[in-house]
PDB file of N, CA and C in Angstrom:
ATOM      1  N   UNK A   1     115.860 115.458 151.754  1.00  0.00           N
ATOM      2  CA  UNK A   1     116.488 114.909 150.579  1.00  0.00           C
ATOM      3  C   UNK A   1     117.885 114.422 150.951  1.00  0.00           C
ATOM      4  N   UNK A   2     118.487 113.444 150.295  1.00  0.00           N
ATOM      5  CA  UNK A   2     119.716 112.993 150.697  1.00  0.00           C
ATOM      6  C   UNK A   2     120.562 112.923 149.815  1.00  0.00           C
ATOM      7  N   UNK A   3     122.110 112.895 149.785  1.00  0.00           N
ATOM      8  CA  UNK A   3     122.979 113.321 149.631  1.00  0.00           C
ATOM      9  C   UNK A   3     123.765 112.112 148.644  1.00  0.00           C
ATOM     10  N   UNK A   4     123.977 111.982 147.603  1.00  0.00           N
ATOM     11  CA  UNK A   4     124.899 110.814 146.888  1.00  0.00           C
ATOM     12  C   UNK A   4     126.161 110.851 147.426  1.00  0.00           C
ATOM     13  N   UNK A   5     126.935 109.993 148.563  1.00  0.00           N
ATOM     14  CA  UNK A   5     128.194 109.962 148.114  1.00  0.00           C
ATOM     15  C   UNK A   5     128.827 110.320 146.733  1.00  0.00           C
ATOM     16  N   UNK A   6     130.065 111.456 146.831  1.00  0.00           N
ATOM     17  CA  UNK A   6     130.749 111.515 145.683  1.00  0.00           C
ATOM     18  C   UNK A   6     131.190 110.396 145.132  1.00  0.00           C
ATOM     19  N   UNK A   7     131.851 108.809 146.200  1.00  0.00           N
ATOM     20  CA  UNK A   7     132.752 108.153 145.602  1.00  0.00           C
ATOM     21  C   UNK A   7     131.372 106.664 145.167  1.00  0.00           C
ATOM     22  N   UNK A   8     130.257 106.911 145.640  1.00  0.00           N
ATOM     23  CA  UNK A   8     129.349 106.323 144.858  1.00  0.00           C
ATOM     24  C   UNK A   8     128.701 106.593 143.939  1.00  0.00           C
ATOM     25  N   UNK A   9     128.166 107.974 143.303  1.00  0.00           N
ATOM     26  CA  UNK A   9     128.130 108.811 142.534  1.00  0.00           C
ATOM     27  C   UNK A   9     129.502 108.398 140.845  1.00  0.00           C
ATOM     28  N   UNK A  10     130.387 108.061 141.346  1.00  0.00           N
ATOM     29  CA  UNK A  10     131.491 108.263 140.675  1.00  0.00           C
ATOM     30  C   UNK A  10     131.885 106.504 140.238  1.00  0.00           C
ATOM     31  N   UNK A  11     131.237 105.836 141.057  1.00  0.00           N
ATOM     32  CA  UNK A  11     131.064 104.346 140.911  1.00  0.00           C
ATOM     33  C   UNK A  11     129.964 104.326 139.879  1.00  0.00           C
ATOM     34  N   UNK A  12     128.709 104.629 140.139  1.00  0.00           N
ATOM     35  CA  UNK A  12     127.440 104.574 139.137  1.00  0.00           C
ATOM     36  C   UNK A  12     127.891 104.978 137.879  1.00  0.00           C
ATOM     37  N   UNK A  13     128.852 106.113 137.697  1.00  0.00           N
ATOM     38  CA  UNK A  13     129.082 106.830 136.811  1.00  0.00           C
ATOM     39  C   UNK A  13     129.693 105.962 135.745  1.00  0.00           C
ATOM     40  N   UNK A  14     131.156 105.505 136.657  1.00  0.00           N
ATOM     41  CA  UNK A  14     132.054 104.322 135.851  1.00  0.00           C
ATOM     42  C   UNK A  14     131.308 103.228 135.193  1.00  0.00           C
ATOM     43  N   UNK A  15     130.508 102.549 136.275  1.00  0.00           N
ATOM     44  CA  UNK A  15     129.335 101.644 135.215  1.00  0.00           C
ATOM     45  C   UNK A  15     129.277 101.560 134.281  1.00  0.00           C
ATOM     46  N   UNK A  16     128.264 102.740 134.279  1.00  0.00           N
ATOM     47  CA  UNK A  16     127.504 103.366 132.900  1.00  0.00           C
ATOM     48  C   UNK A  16     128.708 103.240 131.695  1.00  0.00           C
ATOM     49  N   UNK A  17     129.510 104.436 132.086  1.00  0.00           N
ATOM     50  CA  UNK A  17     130.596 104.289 131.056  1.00  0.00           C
ATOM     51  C   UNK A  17     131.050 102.980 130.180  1.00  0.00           C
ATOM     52  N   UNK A  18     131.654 102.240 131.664  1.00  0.00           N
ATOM     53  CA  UNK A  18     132.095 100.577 131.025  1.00  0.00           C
ATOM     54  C   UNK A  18     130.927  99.721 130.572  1.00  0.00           C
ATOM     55  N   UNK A  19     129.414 100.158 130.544  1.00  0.00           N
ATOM     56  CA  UNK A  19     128.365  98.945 130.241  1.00  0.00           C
ATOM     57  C   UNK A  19     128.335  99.477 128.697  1.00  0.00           C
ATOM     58  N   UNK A  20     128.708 100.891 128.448  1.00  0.00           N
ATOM     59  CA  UNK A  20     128.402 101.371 126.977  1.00  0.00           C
ATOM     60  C   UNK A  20     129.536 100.733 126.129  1.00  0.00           C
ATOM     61  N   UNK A  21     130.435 100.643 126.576  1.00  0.00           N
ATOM     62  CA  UNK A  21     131.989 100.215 126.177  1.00  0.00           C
ATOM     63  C   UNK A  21     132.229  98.620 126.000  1.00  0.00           C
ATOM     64  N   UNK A  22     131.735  97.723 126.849  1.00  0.00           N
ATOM     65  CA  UNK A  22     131.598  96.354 126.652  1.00  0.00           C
ATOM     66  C   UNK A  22     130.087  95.794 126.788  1.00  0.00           C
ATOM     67  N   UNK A  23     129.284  96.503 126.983  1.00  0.00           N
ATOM     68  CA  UNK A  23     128.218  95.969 126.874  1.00  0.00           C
ATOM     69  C   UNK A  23     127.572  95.269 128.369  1.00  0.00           C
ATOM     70  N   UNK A  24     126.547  95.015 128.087  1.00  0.00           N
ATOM     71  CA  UNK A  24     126.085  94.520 129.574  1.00  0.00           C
ATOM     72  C   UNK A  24     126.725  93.100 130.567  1.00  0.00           C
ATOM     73  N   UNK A  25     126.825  92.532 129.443  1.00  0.00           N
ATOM     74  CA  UNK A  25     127.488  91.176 129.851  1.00  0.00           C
ATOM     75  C   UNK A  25     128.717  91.317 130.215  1.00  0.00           C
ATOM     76  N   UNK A  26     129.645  92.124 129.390  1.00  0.00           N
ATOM     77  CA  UNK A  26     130.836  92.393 129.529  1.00  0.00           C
ATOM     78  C   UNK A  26     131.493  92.474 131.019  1.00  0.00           C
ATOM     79  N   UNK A  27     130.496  94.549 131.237  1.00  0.00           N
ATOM     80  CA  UNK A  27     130.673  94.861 132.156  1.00  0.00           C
ATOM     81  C   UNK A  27     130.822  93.659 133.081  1.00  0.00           C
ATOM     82  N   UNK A  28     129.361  93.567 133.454  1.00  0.00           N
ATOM     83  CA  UNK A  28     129.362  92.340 134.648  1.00  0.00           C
ATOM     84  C   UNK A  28     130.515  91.435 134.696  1.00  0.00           C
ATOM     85  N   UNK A  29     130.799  90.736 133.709  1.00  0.00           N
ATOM     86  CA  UNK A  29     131.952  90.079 133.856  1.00  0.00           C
ATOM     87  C   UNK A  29     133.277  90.967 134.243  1.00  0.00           C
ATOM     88  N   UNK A  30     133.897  91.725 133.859  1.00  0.00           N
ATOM     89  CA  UNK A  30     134.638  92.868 134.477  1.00  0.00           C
ATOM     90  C   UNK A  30     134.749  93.414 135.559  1.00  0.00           C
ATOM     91  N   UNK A  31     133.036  94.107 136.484  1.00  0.00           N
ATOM     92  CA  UNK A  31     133.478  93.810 137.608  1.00  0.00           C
ATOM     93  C   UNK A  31     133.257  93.254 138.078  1.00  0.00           C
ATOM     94  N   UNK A  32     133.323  91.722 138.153  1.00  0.00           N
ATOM     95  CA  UNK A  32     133.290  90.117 138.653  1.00  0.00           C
ATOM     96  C   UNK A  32     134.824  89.968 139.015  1.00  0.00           C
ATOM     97  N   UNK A  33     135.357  90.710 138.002  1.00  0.00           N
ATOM     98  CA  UNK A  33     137.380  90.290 138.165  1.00  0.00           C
ATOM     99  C   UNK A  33     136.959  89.412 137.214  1.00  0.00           C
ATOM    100  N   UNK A  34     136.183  88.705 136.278  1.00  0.00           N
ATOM    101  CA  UNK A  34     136.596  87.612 135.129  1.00  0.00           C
ATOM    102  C   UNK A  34     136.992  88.225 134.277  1.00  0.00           C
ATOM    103  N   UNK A  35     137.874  86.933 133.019  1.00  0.00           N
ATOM    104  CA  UNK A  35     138.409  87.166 132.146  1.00  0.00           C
ATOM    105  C   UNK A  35     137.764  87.414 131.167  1.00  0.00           C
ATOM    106  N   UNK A  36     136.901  87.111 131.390  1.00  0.00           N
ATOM    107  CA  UNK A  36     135.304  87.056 130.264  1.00  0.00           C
ATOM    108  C   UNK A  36     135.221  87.920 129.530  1.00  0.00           C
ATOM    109  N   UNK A  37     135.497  89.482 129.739  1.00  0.00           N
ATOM    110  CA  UNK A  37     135.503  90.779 129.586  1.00  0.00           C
ATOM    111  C   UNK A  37     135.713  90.185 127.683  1.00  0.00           C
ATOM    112  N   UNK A  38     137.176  90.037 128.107  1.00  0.00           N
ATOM    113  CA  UNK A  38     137.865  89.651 126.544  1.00  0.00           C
ATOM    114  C   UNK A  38     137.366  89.004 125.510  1.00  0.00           C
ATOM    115  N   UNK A  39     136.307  87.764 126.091  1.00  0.00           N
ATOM    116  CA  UNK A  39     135.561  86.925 125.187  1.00  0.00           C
ATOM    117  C   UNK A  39     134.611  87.224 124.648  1.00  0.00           C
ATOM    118  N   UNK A  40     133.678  88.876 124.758  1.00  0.00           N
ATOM    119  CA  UNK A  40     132.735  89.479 124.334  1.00  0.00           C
ATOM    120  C   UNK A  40     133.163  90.206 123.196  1.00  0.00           C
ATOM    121  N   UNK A  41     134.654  90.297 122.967  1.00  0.00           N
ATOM    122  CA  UNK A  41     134.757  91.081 121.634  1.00  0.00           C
ATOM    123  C   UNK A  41     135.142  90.082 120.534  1.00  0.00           C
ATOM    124  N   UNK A  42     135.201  88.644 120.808  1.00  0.00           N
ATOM    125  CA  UNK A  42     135.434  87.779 119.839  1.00  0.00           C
ATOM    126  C   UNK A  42     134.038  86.702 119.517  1.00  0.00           C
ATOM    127  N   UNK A  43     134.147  86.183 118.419  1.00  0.00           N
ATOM    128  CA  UNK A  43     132.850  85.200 118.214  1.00  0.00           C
ATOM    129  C   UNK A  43     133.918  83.784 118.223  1.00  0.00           C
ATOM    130  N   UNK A  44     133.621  83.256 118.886  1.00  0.00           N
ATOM    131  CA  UNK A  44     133.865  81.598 119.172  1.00  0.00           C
ATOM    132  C   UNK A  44     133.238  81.025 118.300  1.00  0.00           C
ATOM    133  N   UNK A  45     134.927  80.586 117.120  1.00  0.00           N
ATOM    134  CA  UNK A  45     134.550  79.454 115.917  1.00  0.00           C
ATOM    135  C   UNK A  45     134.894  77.870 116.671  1.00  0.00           C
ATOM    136  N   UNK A  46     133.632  77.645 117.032  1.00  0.00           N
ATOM    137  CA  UNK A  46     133.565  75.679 117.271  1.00  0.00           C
ATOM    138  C   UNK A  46     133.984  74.983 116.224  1.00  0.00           C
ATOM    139  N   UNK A  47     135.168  74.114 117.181  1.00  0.00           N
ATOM    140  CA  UNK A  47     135.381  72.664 116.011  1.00  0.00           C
ATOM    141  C   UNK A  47     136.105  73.744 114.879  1.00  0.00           C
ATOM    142  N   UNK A  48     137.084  74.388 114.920  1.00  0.00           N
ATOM    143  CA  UNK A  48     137.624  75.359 114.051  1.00  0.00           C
ATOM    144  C   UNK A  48     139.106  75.379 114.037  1.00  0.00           C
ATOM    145  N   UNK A  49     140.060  75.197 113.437  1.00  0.00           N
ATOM    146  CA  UNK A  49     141.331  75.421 113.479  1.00  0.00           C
ATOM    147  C   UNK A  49     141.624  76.454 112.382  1.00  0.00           C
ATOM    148  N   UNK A  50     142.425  77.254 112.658  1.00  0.00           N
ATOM    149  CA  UNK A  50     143.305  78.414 111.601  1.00  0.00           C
ATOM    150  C   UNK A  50     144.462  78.119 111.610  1.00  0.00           C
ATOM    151  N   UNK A  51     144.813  77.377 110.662  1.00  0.00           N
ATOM    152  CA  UNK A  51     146.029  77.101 111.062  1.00  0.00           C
ATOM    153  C   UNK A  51     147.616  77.748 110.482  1.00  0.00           C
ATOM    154  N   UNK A  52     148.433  78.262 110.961  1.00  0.00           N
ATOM    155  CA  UNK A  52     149.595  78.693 110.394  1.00  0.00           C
ATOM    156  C   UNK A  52     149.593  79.926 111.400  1.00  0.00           C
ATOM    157  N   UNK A  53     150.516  80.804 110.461  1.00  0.00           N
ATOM    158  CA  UNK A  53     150.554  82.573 110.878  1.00  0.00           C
ATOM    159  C   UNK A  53     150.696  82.364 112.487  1.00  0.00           C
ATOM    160  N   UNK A  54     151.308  81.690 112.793  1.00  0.00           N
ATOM    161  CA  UNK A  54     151.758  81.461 114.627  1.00  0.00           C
ATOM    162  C   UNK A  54     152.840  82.249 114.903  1.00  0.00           C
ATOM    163  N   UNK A  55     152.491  83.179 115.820  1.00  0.00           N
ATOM    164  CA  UNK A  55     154.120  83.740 116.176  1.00  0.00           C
ATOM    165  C   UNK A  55     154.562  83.505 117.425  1.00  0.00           C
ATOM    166  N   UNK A  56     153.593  82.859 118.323  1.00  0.00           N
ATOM    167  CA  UNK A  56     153.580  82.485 120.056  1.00  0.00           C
ATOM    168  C   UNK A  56     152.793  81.673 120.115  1.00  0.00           C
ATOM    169  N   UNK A  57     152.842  80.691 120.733  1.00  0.00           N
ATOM    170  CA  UNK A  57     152.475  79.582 121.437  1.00  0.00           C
ATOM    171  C   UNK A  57     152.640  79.148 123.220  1.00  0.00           C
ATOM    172  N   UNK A  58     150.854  78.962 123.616  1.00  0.00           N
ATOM    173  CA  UNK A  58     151.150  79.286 125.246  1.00  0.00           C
ATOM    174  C   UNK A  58     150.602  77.821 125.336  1.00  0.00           C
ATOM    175  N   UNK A  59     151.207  77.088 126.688  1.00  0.00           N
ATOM    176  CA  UNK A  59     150.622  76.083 127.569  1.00  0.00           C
ATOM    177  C   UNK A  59     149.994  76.477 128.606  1.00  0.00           C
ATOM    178  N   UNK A  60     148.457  75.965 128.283  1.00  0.00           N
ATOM    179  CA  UNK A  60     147.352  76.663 128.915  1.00  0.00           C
ATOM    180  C   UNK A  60     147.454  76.052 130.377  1.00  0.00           C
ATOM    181  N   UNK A  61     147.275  76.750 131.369  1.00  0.00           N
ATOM    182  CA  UNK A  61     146.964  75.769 132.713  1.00  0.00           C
ATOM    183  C   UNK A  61     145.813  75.042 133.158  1.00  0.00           C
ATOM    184  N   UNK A  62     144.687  75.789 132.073  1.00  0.00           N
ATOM    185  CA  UNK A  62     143.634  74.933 132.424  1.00  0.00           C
ATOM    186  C   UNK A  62     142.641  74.997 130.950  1.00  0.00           C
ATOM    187  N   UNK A  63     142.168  74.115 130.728  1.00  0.00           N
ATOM    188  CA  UNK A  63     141.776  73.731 129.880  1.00  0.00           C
ATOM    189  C   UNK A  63     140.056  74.847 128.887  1.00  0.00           C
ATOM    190  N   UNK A  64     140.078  76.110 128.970  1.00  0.00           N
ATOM    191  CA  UNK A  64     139.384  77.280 128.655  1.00  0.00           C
ATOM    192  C   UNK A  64     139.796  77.857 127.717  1.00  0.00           C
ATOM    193  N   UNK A  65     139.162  77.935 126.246  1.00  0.00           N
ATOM    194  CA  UNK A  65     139.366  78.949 125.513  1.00  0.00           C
ATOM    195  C   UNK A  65     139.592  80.150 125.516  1.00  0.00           C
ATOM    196  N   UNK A  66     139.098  80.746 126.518  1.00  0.00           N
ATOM    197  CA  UNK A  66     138.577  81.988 126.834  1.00  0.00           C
ATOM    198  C   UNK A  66     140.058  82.603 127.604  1.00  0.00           C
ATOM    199  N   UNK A  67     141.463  81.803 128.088  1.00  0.00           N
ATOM    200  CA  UNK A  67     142.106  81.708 128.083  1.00  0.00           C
ATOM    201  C   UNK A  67     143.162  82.468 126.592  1.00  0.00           C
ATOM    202  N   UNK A  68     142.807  81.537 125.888  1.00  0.00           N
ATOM    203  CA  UNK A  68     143.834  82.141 124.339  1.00  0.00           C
ATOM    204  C   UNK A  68     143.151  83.524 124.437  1.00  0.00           C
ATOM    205  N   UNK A  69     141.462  83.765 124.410  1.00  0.00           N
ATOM    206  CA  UNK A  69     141.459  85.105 123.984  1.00  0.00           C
ATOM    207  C   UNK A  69     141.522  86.657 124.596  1.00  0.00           C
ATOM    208  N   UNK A  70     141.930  85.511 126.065  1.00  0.00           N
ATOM    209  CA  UNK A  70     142.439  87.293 126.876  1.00  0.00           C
ATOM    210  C   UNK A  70     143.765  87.285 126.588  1.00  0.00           C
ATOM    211  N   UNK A  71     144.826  85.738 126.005  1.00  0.00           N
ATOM    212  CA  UNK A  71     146.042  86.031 125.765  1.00  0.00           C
ATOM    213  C   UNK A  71     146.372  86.954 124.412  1.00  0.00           C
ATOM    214  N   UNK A  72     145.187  86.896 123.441  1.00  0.00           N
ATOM    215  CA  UNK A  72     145.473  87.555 122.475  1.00  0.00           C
ATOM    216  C   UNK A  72     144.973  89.074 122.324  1.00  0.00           C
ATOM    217  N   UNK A  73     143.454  89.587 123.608  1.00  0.00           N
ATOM    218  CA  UNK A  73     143.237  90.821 123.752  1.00  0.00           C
ATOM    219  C   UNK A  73     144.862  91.444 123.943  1.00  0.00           C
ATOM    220  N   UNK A  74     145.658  90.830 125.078  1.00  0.00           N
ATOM    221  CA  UNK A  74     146.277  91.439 125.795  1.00  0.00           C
ATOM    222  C   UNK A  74     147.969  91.706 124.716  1.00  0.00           C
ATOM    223  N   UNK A  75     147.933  91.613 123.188  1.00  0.00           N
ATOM    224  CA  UNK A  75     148.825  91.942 122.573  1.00  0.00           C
ATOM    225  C   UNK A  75     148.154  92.180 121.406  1.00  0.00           C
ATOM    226  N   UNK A  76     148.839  93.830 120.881  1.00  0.00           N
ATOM    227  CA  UNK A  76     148.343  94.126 119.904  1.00  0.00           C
ATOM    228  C   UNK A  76     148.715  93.727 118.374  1.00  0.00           C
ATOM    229  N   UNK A  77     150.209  92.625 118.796  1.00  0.00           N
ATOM    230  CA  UNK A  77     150.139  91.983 117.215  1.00  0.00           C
ATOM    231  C   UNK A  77     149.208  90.730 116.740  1.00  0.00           C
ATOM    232  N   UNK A  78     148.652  90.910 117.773  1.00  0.00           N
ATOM    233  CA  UNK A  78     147.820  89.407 117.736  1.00  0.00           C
ATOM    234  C   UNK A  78     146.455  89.691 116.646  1.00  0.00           C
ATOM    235  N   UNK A  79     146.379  89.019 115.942  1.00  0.00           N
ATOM    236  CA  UNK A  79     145.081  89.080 114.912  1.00  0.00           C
ATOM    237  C   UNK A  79     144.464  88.119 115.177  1.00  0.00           C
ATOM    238  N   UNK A  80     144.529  87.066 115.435  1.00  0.00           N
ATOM    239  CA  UNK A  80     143.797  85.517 115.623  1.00  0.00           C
ATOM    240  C   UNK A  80     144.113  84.530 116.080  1.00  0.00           C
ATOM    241  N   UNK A  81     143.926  84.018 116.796  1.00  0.00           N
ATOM    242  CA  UNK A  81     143.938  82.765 118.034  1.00  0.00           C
ATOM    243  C   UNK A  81     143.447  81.298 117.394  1.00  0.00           C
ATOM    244  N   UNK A  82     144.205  80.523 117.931  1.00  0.00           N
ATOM    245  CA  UNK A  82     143.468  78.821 118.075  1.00  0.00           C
ATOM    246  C   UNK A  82     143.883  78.195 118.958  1.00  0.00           C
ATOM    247  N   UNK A  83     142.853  77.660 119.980  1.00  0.00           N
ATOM    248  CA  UNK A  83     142.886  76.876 121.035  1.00  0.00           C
ATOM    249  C   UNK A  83     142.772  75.745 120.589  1.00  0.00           C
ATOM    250  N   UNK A  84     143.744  74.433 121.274  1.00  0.00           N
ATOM    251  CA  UNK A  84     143.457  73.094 120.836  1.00  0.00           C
ATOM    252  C   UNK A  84     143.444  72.344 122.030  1.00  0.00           C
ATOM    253  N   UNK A  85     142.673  71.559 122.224  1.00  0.00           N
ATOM    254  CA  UNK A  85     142.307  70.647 123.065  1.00  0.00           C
ATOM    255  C   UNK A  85     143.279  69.772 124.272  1.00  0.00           C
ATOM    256  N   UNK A  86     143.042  69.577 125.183  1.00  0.00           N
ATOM    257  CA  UNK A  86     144.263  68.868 126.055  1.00  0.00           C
ATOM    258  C   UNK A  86     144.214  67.969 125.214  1.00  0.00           C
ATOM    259  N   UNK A  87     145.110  67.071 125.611  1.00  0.00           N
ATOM    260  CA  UNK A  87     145.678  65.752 124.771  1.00  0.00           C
ATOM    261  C   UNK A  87     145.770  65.009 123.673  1.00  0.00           C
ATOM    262  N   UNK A  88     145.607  66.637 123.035  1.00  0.00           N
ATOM    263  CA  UNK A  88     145.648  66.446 121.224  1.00  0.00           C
ATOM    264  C   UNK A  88     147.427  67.070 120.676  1.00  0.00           C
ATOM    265  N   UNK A  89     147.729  67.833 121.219  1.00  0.00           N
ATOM    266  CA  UNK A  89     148.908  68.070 121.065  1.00  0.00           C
ATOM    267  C   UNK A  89     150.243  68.047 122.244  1.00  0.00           C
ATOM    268  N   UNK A  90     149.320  68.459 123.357  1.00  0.00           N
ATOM    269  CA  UNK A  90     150.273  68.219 124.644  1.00  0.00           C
ATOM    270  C   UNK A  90     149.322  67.264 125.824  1.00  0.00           C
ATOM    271  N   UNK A  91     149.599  66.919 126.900  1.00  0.00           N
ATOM    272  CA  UNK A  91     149.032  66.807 127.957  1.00  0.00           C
ATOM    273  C   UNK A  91     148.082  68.037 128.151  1.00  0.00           C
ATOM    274  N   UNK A  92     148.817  69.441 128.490  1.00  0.00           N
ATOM    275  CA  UNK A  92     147.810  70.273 128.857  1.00  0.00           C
ATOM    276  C   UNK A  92     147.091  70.956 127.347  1.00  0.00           C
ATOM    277  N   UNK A  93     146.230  71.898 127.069  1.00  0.00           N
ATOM    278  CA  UNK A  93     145.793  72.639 126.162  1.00  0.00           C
ATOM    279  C   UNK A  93     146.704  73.960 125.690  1.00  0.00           C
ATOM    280  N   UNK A  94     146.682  73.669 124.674  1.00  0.00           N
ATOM    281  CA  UNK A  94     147.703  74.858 123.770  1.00  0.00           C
ATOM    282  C   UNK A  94     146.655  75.891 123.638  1.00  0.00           C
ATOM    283  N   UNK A  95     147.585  77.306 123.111  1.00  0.00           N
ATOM    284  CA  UNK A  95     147.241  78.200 122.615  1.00  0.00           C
ATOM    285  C   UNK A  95     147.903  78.726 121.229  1.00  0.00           C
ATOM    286  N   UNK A  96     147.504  79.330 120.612  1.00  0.00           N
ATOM    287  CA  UNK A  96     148.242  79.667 119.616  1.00  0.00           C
ATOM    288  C   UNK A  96     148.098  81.330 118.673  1.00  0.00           C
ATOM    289  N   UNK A  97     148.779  82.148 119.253  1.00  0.00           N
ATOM    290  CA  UNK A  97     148.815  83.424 118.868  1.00  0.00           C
ATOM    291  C   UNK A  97     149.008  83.680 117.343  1.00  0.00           C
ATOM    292  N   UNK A  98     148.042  84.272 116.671  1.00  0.00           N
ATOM    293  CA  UNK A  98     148.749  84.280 115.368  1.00  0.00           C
ATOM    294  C   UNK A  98     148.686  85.914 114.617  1.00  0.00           C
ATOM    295  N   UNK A  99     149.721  86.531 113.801  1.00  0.00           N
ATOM    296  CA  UNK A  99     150.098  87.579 113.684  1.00  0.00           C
ATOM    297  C   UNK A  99     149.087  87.899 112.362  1.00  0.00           C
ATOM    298  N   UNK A 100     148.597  86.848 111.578  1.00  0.00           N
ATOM    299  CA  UNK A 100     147.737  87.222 110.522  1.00  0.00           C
ATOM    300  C   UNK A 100     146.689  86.153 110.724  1.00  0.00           C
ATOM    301  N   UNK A 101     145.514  86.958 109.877  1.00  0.00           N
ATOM    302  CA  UNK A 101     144.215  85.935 110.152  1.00  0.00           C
ATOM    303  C   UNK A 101     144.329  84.661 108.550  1.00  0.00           C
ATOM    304  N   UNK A 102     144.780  83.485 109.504  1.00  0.00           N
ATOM    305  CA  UNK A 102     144.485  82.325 108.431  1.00  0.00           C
ATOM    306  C   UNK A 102     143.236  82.227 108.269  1.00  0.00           C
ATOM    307  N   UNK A 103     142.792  81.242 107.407  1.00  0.00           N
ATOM    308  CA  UNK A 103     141.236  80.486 106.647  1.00  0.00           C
ATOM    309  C   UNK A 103     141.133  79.792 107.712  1.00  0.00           C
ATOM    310  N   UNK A 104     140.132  79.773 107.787  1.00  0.00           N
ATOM    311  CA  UNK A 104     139.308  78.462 109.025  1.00  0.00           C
ATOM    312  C   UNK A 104     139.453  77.145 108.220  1.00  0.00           C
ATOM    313  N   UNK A 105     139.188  76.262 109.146  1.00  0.00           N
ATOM    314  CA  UNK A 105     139.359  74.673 108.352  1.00  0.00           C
ATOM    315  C   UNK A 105     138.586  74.029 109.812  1.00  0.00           C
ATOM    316  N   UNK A 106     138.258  73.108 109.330  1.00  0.00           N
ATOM    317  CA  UNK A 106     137.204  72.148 110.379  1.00  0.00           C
ATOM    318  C   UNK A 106     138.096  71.216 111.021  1.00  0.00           C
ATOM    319  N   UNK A 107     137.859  71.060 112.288  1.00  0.00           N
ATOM    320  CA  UNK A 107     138.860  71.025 113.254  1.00  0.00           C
ATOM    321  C   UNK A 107     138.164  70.399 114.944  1.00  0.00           C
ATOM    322  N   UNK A 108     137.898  69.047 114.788  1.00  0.00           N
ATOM    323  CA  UNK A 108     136.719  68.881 116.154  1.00  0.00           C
ATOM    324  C   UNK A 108     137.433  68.998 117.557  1.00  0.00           C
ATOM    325  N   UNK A 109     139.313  69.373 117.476  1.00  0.00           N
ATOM    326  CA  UNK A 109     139.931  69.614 118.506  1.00  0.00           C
ATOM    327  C   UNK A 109     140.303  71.094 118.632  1.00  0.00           C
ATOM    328  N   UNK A 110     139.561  72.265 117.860  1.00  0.00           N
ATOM    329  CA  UNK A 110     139.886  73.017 118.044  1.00  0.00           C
ATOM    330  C   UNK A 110     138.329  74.305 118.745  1.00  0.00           C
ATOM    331  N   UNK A 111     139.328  75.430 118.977  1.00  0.00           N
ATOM    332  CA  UNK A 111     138.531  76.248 118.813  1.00  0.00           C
ATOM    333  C   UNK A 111     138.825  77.936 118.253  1.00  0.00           C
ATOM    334  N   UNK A 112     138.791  78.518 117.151  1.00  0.00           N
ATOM    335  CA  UNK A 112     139.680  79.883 117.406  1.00  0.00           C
ATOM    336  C   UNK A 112     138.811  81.008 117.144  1.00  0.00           C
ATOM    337  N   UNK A 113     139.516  81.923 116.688  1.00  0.00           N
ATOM    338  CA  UNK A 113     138.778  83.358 116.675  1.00  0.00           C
ATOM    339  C   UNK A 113     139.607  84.192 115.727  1.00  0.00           C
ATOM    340  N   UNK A 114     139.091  85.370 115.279  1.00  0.00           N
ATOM    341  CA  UNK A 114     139.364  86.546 114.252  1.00  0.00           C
ATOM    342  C   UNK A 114     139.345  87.351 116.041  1.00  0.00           C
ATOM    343  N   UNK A 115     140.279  88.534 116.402  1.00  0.00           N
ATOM    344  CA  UNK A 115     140.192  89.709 116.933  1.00  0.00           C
ATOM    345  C   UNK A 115     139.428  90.608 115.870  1.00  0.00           C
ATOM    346  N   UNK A 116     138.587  90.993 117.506  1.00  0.00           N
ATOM    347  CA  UNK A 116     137.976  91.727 116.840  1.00  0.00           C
ATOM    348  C   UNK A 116     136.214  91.631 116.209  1.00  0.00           C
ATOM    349  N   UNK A 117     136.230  90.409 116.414  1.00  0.00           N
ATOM    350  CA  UNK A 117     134.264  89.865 115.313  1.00  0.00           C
ATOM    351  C   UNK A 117     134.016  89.894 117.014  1.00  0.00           C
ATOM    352  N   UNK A 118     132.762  90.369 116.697  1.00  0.00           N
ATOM    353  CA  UNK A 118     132.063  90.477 118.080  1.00  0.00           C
ATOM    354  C   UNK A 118     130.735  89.203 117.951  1.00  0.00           C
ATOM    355  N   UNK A 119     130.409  89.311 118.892  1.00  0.00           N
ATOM    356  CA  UNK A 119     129.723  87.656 119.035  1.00  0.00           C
ATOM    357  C   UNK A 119     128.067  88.628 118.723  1.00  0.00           C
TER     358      UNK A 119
END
């Protein structure tokens, strides 16, 4: 019979843990190193703007939603996000942090999210 490494043993273990915690997709994306992790706890409103309730505003480097919503996992005043399109407001793609959740409004340069709605 053979022997589990402890520090593989303790790898399998972590898995498990993080696949119950973000889910299968998650995980994987997580330990990939992607940002993705973040985009499994939000539902992506297409063609969506929320507009107002802004308290930060980021210039995206590359043109990914998924971008605003690890910027907004990663602060806890953040309630809701809207990404807008390169060359609708700047050259590059905005972000837009917002401290309360506005109304959606139809929006074919946007994209945002509620923290928190899971897909």
């Amino acid at each position: 019979m053979h022997r589990i490494p402890s520090n593989l043993f303790a790898a399998v273990l972590a898995a498990f843990i993080l696949a119950g915690y973000f889910g299968a997709e998650g995980w994987a994306a997580s330990a990939a190193g992607s940002s993705a992790t973040s985009t499994q706890k939000y539902t992506m409103e297409q063609d969506t703007n929320r507009y107002g309730e802004d308290y930060k505003d980021l210039d995206l480097t590359s043109p990914d939603p998924n971008l605003c919503a690890v910027a907004c996992m990663s602060e806890a005043k953040c309630k809701a996000w809207t990404y807008v399109k390169p060359g609708v407001q700047a050259d590059n793609a905005r972000c837009w942090l917002k401290n309360r959740v506005p109304p959606p409004s139809p929006d074919e340069n946007c994209v945002s999210s509620v923290k928190g709605t899971r897909k």
